[in-house]
N, C-alpha and C. Protein backbone atom coordinates (compact mmCIF):
# COMPACT_ATOMS: atom_id res chain seq x y z
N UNK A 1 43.41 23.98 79.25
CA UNK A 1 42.65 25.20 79.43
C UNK A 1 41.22 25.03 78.94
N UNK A 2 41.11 24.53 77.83
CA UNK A 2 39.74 24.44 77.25
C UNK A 2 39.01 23.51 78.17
N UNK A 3 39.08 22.39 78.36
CA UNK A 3 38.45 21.30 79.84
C UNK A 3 38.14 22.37 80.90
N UNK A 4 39.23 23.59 81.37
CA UNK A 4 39.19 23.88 82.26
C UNK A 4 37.56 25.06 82.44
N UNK A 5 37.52 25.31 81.24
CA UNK A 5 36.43 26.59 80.85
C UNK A 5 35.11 25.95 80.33
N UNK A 6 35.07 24.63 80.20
CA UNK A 6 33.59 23.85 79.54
C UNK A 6 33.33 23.48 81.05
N UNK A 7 31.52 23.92 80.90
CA UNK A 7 30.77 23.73 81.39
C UNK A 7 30.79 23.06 81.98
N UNK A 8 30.70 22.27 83.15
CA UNK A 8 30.54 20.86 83.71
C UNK A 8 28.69 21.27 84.68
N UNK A 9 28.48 22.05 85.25
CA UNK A 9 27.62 22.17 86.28
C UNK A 9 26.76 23.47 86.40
N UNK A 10 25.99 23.67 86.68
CA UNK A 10 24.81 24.86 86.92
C UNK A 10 23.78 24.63 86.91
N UNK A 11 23.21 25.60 87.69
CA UNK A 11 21.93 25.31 88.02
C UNK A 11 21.67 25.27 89.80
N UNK A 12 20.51 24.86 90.29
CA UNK A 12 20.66 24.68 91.47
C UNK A 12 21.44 23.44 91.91
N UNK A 13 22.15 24.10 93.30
CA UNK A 13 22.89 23.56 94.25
C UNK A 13 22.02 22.43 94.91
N UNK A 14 22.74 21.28 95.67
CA UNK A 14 22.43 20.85 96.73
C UNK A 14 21.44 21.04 97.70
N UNK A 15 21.33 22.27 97.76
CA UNK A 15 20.48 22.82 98.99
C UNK A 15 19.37 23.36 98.22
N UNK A 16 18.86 23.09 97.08
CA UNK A 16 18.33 23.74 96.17
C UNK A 16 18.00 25.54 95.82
N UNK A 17 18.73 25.89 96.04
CA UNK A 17 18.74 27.06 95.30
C UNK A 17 19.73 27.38 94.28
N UNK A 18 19.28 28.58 93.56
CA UNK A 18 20.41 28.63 92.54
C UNK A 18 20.68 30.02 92.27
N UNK A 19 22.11 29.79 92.78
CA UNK A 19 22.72 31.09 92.78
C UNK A 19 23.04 31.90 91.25
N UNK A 20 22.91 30.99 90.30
CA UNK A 20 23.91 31.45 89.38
C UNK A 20 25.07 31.15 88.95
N UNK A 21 25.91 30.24 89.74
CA UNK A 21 27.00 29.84 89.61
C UNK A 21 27.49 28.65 88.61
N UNK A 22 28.38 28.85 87.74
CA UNK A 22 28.42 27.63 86.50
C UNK A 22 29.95 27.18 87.05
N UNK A 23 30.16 25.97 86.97
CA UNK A 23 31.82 25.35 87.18
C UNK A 23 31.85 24.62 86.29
N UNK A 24 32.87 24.51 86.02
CA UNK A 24 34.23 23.52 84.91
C UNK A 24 34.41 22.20 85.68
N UNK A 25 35.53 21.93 85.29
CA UNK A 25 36.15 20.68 85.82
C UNK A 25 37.05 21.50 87.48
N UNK A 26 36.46 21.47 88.02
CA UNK A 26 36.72 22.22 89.47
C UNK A 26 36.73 23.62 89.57
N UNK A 27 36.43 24.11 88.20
CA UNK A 27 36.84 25.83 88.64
C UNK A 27 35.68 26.54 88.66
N UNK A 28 35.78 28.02 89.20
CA UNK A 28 34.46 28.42 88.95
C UNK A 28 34.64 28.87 87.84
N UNK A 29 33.32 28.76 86.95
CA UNK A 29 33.33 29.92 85.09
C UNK A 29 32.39 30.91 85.41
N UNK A 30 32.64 32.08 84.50
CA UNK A 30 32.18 33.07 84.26
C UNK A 30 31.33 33.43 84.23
N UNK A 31 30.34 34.28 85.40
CA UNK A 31 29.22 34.12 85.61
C UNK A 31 28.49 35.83 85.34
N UNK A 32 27.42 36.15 85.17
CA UNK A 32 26.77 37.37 85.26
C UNK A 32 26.51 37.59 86.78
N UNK A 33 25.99 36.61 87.23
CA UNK A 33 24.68 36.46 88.04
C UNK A 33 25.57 36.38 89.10
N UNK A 34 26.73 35.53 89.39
CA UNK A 34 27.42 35.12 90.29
C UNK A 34 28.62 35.46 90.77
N UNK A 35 29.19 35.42 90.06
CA UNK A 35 30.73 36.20 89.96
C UNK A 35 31.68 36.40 88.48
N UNK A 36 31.04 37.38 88.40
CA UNK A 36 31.48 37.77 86.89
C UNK A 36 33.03 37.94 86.68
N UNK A 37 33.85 37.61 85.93
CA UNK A 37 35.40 37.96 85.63
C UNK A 37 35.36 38.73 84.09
N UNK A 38 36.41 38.12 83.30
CA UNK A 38 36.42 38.68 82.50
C UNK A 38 35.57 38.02 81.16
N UNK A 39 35.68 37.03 81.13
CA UNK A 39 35.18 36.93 79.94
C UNK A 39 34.69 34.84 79.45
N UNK A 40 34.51 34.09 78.67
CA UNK A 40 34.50 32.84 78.45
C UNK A 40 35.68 32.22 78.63
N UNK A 41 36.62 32.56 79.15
CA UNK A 41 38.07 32.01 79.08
C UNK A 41 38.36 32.24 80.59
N UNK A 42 37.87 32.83 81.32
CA UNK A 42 37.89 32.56 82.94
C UNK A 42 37.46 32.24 83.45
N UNK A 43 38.37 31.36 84.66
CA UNK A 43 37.99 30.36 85.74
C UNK A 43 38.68 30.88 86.90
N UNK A 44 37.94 30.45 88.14
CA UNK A 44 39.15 30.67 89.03
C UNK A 44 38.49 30.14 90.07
N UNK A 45 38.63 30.84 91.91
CA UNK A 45 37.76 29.93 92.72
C UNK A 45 37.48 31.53 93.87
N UNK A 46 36.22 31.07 94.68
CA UNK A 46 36.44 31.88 95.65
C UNK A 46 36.70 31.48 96.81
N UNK A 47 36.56 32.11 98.32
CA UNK A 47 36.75 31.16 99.15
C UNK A 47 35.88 32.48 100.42
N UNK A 48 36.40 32.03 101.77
CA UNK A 48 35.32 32.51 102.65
C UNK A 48 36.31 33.90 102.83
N UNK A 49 35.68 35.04 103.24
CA UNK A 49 35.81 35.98 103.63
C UNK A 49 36.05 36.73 102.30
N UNK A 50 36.15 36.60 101.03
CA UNK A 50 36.16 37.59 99.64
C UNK A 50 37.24 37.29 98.68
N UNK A 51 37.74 36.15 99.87
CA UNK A 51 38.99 36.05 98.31
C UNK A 51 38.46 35.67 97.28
N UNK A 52 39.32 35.90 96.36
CA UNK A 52 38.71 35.59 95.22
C UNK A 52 40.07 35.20 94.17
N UNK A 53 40.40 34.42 93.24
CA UNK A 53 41.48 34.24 92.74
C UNK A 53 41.14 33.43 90.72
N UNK A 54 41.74 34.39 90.28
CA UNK A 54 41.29 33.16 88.43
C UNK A 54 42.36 33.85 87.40
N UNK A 55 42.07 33.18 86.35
CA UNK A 55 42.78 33.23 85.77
C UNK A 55 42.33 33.72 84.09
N UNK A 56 42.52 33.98 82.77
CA UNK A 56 42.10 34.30 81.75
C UNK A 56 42.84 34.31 80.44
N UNK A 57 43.42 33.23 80.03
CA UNK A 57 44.35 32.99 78.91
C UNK A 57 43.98 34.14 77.64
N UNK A 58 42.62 34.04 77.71
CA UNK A 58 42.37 35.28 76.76
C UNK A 58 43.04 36.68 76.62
N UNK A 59 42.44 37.17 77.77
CA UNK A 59 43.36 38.39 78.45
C UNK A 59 44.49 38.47 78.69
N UNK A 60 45.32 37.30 78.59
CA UNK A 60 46.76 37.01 79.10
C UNK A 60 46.55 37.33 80.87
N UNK A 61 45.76 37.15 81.46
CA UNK A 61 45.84 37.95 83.09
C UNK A 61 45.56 36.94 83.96
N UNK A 62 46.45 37.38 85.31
CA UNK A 62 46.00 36.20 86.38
C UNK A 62 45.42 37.27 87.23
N UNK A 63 44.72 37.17 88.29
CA UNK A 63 44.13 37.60 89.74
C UNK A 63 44.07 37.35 90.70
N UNK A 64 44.58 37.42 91.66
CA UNK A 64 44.26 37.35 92.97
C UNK A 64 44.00 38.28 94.10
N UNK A 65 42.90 37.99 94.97
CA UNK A 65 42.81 38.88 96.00
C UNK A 65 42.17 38.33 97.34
N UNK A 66 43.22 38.70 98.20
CA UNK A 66 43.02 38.33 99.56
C UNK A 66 42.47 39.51 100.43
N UNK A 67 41.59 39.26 101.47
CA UNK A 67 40.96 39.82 102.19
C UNK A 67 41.44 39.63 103.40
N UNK A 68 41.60 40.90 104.85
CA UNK A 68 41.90 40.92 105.82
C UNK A 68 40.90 41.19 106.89
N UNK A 69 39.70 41.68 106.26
CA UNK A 69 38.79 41.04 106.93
C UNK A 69 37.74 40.69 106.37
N UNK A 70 37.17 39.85 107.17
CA UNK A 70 35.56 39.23 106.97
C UNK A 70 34.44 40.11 107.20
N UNK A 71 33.78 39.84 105.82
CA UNK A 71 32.42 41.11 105.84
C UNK A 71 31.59 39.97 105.85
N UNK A 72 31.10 38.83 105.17
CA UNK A 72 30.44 37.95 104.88
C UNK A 72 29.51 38.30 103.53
N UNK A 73 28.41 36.99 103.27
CA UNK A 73 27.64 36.82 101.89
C UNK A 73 27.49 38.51 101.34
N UNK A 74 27.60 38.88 99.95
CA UNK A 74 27.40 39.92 99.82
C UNK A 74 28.51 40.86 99.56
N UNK A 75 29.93 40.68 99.94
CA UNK A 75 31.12 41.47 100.14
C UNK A 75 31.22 41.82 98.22
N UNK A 76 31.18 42.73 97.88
CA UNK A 76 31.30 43.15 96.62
C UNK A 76 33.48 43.92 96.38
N UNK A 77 34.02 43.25 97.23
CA UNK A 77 35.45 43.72 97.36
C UNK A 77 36.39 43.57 95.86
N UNK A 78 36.11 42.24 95.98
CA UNK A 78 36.78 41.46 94.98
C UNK A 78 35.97 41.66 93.50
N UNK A 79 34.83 41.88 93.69
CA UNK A 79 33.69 42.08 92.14
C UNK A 79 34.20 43.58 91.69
N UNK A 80 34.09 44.31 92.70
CA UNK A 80 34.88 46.17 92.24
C UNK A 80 36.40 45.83 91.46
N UNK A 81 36.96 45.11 92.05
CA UNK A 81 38.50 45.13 91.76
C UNK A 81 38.73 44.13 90.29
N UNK A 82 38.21 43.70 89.60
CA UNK A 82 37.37 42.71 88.72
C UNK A 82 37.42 43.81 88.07
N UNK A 83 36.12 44.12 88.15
CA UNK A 83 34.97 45.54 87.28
C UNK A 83 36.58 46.34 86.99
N UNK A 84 37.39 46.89 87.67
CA UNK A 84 38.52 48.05 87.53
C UNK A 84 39.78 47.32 86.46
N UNK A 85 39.70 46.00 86.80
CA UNK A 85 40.59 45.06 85.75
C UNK A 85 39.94 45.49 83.98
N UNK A 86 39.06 44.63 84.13
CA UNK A 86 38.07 45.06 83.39
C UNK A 86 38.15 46.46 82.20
N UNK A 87 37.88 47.52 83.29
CA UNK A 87 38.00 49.08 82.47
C UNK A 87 39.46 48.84 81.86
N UNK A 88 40.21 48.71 82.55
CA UNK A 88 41.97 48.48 82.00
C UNK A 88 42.13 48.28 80.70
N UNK A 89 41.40 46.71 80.56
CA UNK A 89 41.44 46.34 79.66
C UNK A 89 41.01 46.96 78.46
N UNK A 90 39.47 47.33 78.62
CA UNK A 90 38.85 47.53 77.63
C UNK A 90 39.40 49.23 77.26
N UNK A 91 39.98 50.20 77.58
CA UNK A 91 40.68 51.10 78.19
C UNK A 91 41.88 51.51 76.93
């Protein structure tokens, strides 16, 4: 778990821009800017159309969410449903 949540990458991409996005040893980590979860202890991944899926040993919580349709760049589906985890918790 700990490998899984250290830093490996950020900054600008390939294509040089920079989204914001920080990854681990393959996962995505916890971002403000990018895709925020819960906290330093989550990772997870996204994929095309909004899924979105991670995990949070801290929280004890897993997530997943699949999308049935495609909105494209921008889909805030999966960031609301996050944000509502979130209130739960802190709740």
């Amino acid at each position: 778990m700990t490998d899984a949540v250290r830093e490996v990458s950020a900054g600008p991409s390939w294509l040089g821009f920079d989204a914001g996005a920080r990854w681990g040893s393959g996962f995505l980590l916890d971002s403000a800017a990018f895709r925020p979860m819960l906290g330093a202890r989550s990772f997870g991944n996204d994929g095309a159309g909004g899924q979105f899926a991670f995990g949070d040993d801290e929280f004890g919580v897993g997530f997943a969410y699949v999308a049935n349709r495609m909105i494209g760049h921008g889909d805030a589906r999966a960031n609301r449903l996050i944000e509502a985890v979130r209130e739960c918790l802190d709740g």
